[in-house]
Protein backbone atom coordinates (compact mmCIF):
# COMPACT_ATOMS: atom_id res chain seq x y z
CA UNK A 1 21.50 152.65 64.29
CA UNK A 2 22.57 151.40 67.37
CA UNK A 3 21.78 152.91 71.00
CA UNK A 4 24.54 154.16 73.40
CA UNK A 5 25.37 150.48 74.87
CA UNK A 6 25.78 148.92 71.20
CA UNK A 7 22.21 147.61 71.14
CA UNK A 8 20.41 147.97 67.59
CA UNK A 9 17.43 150.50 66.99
CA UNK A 10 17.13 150.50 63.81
CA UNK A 11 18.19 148.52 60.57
CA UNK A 12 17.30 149.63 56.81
CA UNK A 13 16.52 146.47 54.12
CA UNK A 14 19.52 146.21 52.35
CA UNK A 15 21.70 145.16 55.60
CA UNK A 16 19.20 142.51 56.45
CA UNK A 17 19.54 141.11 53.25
CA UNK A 18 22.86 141.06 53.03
CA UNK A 19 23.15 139.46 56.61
CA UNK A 20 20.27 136.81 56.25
CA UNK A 21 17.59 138.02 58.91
CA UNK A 22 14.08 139.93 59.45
CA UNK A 23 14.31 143.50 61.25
CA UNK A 24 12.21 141.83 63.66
CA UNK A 25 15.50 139.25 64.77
CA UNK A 26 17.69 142.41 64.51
CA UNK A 27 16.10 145.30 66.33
CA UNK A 28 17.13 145.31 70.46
CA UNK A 29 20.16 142.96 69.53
CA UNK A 30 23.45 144.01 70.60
CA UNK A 31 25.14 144.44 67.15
CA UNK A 32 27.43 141.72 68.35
CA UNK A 33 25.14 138.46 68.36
CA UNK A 34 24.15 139.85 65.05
CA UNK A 35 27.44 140.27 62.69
CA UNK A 36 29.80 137.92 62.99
CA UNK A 37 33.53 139.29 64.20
CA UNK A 38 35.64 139.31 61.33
CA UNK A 39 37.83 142.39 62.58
CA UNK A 40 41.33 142.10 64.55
CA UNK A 41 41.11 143.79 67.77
CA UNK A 42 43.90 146.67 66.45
CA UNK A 43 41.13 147.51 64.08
CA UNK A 44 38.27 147.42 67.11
CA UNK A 45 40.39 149.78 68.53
CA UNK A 46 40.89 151.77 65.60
CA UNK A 47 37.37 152.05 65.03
CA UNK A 48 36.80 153.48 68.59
CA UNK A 49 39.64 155.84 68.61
CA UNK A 50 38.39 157.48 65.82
CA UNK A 51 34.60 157.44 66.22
CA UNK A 52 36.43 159.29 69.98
CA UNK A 53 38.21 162.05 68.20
CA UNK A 54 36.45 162.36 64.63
CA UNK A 55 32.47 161.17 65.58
CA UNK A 56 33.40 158.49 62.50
CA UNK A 57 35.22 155.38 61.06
CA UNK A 58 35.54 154.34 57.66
CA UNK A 59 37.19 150.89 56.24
CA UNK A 60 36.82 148.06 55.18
CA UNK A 61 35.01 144.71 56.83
CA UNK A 62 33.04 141.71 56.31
CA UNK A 63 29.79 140.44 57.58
CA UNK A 64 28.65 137.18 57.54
CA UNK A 65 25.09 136.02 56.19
CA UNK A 66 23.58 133.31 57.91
CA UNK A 67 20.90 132.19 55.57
CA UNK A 68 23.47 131.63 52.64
CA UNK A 69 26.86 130.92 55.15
CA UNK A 70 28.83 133.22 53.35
CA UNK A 71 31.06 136.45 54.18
CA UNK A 72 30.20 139.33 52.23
CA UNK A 73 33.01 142.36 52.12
CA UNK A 74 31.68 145.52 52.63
CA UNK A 75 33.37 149.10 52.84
CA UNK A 76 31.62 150.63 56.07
CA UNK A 77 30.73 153.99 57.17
CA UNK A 78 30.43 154.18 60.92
CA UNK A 79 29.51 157.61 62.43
CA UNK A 80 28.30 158.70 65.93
CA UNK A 81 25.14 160.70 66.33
CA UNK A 82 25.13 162.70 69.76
CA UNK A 83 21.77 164.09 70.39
CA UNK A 84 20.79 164.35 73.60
């Protein structure tokens, strides 16, 4: 989960395993420094047009781990939660 300004809350096991590092290197990071860009900047703009109109994205991406310096695909779910 990420805050309003892209900065992460909360992370579940499985992603830090499959990006290489501890919740405690992860939480208060803006999600940036932590996955590695991989996406085009039509699809950046993709994803924010329709998290905009639909609260949600879904594709397609890759992340890269840093303890094993690989990129692992992933299909990813991105949704907005708006609670005040």
């Amino acid at each position: 989960m990420l805050d309003n300004c892209g900065h992460i809350e909360m992370v579940n096991r499985a992603f830090c395993r499959l990006i290489g590092l501890k919740r405690a290197n992860v939480n208060g990071k803006y999600y940036r420094s932590v996955l590695t860009e991989t996406d085009s900047l039509p699809m950046k703009k993709e994803i924010l047009m329709a998290l905009s109109l639909h609260q949600q994205w879904q594709g397609e991406c890759a992340i890269y781990n840093q303890q094993r310096q690989v990129f692992i695909p992933l299909q990813l779910k991105v949704s907005q939660i708006i609670d005040r």
